[in-house]
C-alpha atoms as a PDB file:
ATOM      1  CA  UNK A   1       0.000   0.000   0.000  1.00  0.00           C
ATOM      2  CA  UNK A   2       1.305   3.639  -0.629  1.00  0.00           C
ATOM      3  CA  UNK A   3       0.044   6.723   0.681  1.00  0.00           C
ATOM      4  CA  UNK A   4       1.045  10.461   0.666  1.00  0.00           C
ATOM      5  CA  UNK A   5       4.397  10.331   2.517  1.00  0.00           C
ATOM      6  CA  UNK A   6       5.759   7.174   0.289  1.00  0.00           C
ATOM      7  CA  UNK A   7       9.057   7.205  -1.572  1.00  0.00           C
ATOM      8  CA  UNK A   8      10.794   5.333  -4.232  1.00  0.00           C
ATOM      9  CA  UNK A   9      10.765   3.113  -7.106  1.00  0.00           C
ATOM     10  CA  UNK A  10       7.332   1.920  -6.553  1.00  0.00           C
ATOM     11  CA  UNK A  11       6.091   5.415  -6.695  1.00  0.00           C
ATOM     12  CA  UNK A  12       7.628   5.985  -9.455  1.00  0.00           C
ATOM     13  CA  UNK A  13       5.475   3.177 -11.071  1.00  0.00           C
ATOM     14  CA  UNK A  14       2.762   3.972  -9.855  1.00  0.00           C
ATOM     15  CA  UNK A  15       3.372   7.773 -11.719  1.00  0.00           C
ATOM     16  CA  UNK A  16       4.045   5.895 -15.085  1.00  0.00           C
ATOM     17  CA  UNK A  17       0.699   3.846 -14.756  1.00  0.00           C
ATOM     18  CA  UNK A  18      -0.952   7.622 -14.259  1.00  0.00           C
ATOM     19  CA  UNK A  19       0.430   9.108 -16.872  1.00  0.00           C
ATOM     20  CA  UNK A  20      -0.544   6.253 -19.610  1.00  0.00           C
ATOM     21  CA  UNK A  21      -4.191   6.730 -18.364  1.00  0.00           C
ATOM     22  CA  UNK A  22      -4.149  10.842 -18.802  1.00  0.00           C
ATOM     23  CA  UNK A  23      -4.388  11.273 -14.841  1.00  0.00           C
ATOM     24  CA  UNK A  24      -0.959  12.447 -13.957  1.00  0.00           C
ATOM     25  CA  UNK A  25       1.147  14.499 -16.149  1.00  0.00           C
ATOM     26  CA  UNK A  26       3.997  15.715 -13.950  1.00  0.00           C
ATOM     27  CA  UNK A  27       7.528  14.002 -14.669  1.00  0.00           C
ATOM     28  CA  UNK A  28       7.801  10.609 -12.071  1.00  0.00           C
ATOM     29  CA  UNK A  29       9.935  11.672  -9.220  1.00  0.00           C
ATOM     30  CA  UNK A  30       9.098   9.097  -6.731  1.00  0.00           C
ATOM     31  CA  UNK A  31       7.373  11.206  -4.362  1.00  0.00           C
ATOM     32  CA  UNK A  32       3.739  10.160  -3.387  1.00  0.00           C
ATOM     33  CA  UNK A  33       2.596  13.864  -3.119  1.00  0.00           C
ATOM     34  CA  UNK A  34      -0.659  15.697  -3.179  1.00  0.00           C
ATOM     35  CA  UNK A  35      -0.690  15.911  -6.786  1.00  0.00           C
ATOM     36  CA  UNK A  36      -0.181  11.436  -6.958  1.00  0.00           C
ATOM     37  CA  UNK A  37      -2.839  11.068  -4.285  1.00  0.00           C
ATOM     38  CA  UNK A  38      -5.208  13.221  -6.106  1.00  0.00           C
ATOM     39  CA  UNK A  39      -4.610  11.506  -9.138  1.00  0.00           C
ATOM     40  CA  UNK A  40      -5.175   8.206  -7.706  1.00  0.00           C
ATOM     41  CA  UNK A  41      -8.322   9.310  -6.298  1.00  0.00           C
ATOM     42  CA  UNK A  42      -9.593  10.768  -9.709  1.00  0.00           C
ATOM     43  CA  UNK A  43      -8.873   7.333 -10.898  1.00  0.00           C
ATOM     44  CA  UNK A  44     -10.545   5.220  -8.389  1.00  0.00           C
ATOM     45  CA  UNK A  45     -13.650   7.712  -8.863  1.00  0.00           C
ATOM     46  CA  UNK A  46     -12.996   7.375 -12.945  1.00  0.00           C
ATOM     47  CA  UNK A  47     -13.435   3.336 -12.595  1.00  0.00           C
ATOM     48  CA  UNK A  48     -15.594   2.991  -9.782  1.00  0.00           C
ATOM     49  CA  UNK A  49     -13.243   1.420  -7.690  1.00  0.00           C
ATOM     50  CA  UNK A  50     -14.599   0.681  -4.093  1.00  0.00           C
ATOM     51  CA  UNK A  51     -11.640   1.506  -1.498  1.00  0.00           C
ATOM     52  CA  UNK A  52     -12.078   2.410   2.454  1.00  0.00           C
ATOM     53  CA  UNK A  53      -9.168   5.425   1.441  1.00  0.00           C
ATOM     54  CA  UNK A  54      -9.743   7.422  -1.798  1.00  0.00           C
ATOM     55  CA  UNK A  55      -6.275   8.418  -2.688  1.00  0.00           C
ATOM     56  CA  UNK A  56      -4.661   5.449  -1.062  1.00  0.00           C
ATOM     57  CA  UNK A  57      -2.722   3.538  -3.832  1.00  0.00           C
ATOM     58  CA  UNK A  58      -4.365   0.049  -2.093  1.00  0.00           C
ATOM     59  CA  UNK A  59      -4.174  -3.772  -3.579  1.00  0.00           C
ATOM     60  CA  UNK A  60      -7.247  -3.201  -5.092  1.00  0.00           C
ATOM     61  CA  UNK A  61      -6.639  -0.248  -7.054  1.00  0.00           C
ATOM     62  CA  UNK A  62      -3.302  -1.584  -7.725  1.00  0.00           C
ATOM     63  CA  UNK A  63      -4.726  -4.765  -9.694  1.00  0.00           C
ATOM     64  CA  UNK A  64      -7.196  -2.271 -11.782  1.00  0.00           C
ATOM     65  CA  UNK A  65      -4.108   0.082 -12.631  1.00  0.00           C
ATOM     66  CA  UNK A  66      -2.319  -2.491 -14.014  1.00  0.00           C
ATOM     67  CA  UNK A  67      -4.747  -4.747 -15.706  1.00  0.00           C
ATOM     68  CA  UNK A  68      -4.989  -1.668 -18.044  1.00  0.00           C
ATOM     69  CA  UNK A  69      -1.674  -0.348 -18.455  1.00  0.00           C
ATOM     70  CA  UNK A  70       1.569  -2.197 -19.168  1.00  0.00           C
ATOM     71  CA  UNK A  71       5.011  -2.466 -17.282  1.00  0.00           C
ATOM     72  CA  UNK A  72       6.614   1.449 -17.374  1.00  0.00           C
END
């Protein structure tokens, strides 16, 4: 799970997922910020995606993300 606060390659990732989907457009810097979170909640909104945390990069959003984007 990754959250505002997280750091690193998976971040990074998750960025490069965003971007192929048109929800994040800033370069990938590894830094789970305001501007990934609200991404990742504009995406779980986008594609219905039931989650206790919106903006909260969780296993279930994390299976969605990448059944429709491919390895960055």
């Amino acid at each position: 799970m990754l959250r505002r606060g997280s750091e690193g390659a998976e971040v990074v990732e998750l960025e490069l997922r965003l971007t192929q989907v048109g929800l994040y457009s800033r370069k990938a810097a590894g830094h789970y910020d305001e501007g990934v979170e609200d991404a990742v909640a504009a995406y779980q909104w986008q594609r219905g995606v039931q989650v206790a945390e919106h903006g909260v990069y969780d296993l279930v959003t994390r299976e969605r993300l990448e059944s429709e984007t491919s390895q960055p």
